[in-house]
Protein backbone atom coordinates (compact mmCIF):
# COMPACT_ATOMS: atom_id res chain seq x y z
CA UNK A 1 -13.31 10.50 -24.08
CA UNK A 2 -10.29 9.73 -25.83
CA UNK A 3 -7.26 7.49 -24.94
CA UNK A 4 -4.98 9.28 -22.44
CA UNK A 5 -2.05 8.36 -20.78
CA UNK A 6 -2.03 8.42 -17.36
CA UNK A 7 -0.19 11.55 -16.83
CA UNK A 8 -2.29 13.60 -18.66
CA UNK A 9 -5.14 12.15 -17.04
CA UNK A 10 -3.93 12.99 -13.36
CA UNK A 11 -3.06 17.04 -14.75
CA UNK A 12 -6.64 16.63 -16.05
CA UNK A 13 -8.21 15.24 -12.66
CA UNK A 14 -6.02 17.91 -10.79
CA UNK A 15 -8.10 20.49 -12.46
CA UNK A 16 -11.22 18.76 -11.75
CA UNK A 17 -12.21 17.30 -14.66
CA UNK A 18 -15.02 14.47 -13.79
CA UNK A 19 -14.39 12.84 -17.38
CA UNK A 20 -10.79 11.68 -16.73
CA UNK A 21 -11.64 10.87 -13.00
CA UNK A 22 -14.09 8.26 -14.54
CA UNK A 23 -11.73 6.97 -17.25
CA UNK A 24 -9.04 6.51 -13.86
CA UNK A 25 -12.44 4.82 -12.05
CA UNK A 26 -12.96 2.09 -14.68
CA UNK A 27 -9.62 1.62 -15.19
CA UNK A 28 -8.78 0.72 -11.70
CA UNK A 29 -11.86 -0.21 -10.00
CA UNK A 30 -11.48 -3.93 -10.74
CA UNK A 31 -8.04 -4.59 -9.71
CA UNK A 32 -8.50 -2.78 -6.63
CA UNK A 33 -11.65 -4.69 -6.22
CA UNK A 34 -9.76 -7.90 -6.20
CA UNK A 35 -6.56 -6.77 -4.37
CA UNK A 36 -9.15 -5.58 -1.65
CA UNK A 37 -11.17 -9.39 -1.75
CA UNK A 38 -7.92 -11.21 -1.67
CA UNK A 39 -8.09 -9.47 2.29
CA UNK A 40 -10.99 -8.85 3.49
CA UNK A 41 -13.43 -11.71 0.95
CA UNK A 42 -16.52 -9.44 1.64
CA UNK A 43 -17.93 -7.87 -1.47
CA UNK A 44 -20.17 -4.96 0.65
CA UNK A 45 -16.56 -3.86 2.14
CA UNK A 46 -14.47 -4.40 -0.44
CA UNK A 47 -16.88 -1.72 -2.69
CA UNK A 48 -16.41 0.22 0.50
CA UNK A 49 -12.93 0.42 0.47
CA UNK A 50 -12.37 1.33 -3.32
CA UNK A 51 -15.18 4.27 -2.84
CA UNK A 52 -13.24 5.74 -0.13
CA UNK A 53 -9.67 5.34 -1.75
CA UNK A 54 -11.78 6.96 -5.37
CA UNK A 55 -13.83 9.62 -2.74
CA UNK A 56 -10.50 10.69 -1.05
CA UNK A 57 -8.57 10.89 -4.62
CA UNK A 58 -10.94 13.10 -5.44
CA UNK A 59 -11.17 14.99 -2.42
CA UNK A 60 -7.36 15.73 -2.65
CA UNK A 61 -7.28 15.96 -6.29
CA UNK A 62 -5.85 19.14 -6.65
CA UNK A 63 -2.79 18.62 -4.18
CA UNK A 64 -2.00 15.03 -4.95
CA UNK A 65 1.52 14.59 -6.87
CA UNK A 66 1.50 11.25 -7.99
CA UNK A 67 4.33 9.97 -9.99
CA UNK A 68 2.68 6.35 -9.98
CA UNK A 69 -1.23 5.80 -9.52
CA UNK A 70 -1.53 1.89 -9.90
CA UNK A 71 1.32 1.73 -7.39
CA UNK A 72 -0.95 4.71 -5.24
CA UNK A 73 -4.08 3.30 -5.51
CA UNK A 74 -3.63 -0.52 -4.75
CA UNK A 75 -1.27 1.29 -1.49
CA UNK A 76 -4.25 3.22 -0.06
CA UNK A 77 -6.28 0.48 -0.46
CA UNK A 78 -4.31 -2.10 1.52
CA UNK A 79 -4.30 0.98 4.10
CA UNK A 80 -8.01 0.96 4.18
CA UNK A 81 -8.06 -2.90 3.99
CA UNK A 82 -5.91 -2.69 6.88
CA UNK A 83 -7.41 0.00 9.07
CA UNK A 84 -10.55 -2.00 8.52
CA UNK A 85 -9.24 -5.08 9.88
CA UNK A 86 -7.97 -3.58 12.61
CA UNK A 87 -11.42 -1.81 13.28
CA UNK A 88 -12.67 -5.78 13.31
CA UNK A 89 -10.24 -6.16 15.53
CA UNK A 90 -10.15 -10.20 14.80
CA UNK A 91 -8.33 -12.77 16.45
CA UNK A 92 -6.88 -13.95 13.21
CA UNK A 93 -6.93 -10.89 11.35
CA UNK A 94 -2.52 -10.50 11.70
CA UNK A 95 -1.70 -13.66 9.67
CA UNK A 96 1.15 -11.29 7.95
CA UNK A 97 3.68 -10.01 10.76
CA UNK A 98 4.07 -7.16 7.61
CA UNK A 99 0.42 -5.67 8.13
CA UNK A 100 0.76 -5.58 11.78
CA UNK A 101 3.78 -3.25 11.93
CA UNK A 102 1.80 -1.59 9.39
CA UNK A 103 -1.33 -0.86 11.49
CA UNK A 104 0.68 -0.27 14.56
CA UNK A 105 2.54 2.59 13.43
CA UNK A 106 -0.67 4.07 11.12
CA UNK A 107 -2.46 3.80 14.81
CA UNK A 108 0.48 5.44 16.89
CA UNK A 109 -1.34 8.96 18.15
CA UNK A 110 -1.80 9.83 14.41
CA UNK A 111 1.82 10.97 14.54
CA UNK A 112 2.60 9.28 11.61
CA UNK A 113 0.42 9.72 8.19
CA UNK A 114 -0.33 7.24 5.59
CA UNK A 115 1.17 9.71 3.04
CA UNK A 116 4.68 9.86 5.23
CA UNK A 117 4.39 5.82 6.20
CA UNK A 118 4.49 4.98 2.53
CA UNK A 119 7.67 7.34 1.53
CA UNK A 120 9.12 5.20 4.64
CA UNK A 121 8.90 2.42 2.94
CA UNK A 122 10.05 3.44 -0.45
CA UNK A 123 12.73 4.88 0.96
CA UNK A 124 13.78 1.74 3.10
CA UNK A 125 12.55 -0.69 -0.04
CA UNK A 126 15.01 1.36 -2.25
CA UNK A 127 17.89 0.28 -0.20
CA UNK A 128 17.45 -3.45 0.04
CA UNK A 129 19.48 -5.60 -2.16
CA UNK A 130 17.59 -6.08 -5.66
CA UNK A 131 16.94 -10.25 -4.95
CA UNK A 132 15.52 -9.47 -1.50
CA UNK A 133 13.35 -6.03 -2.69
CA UNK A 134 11.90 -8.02 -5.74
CA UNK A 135 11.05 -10.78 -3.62
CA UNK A 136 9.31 -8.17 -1.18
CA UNK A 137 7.28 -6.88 -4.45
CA UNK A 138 6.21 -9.98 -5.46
CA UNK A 139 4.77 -10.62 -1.89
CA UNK A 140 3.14 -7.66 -0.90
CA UNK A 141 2.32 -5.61 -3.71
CA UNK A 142 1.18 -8.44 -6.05
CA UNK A 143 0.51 -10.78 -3.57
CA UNK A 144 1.99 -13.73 -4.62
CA UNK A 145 2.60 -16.80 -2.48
CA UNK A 146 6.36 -17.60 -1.21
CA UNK A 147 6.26 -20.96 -3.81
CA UNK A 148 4.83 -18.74 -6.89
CA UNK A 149 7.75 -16.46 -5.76
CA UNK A 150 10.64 -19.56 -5.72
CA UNK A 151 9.31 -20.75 -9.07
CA UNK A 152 8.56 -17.52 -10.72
CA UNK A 153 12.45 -16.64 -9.65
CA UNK A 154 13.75 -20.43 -9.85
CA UNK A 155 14.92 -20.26 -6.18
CA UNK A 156 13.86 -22.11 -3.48
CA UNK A 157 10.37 -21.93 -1.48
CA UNK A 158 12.66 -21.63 2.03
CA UNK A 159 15.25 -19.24 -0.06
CA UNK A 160 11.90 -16.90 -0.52
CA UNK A 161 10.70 -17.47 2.99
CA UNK A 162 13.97 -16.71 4.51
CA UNK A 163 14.72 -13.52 2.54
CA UNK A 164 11.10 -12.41 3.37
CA UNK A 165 11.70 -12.83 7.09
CA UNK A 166 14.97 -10.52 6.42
CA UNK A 167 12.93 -7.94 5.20
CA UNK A 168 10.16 -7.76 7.41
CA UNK A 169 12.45 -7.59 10.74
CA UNK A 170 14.04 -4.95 8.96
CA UNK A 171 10.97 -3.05 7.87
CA UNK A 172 10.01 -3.10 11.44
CA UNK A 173 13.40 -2.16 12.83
CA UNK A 174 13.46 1.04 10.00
CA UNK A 175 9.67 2.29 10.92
CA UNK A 176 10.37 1.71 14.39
CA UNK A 177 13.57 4.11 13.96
CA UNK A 178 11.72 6.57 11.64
CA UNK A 179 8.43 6.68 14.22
CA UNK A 180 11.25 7.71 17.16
CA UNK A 181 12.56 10.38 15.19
CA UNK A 182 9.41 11.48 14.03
CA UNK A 183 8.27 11.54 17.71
CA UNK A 184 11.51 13.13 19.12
CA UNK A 185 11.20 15.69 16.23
CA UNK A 186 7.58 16.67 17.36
CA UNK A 187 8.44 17.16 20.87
CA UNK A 188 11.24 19.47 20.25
CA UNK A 189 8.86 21.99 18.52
């Protein structure tokens, strides 16, 4: 198959063709692989979880708009990743305060989707002051540790910390508001 950009190969997979789905497998498989590991180090659920994120872009492939797939992808599979930790349901499986406001509101009564959880986020991430939302990127998306973080941005390691602790409290306080509306919002229909 020839080189495509991305794009083109999502119009493509939206009309079900199997050729660019592949081309989006291979391309993505890997990294997801890893960003899955980094969690859960178990290589039978870790395949898991990137066959279920593929399975389910497929499933949906004709409904899905997606502006960004990397960013897509590697989000639904720290939502599986996460689901499945809570499914452990591990003592030590909430060593990121993050994830566990995450699985509590993806658990609440199924009120709240995956889909609308992430526009949430975006939203809130979108108005945090750059320093403090690049910091937050550099965490959770690419997973970097707080002193990769001070070094990569010449700050300090407690600068990093402190700005992270910022932004979680006020990721929780913003999903906490968003889950009440969406609650209050269901019950007057």
């Amino acid at each position: 198959m020839p080189t495509y950009n991305e794009q083109h190969l999502l119009q493509l997979l939206s009309q079900s063709n199997a050729e660019a789905f592949e081309t989006l497998y291979a391309s993505y498989w890997e990294s997801l692989y890893n960003a899955a590991y980094k969690r859960l180090r178990n290589e039978d659920q870790c395949k898991d979880v990137v066959q279920d994120v593929f399975t389910d872009l497929w499933t949906r492939r004709e409904t899905l708009a997606i502006e960004n797939l990397g960013a897509y992808l590697h989000t639904a599979v720290r939502f599986q990743v996460l689901k499945l930790i809570n499914k452990r349901s591990t003592t030590d499986a909430f060593t990121d305060p993050f994830e566990s406001v995450i699985i509590s509101y993806l658990n609440a009564d199924g009120k709240i989707r995956e889909k609308e959880l992430s526009r949430i986020i975006h939203a809130w991430m979108e108005e945090l002051p750059r320093k403090r939302r690049e910091i937050f990127l550099l965490h959770f998306e690419q997973e970097r540790s707080t002193k990769e973080i001070a070094l990569q941005l010449n700050i300090s390691q407690k600068t990093v910390q402190n700005q992270l602790g910022t932004a979680v409290q006020s990721l929780h306080a913003h999903i906490a508001i968003q889950l009440l509306l969406i609650v209050a919002s269901s019950v007057h229909h």
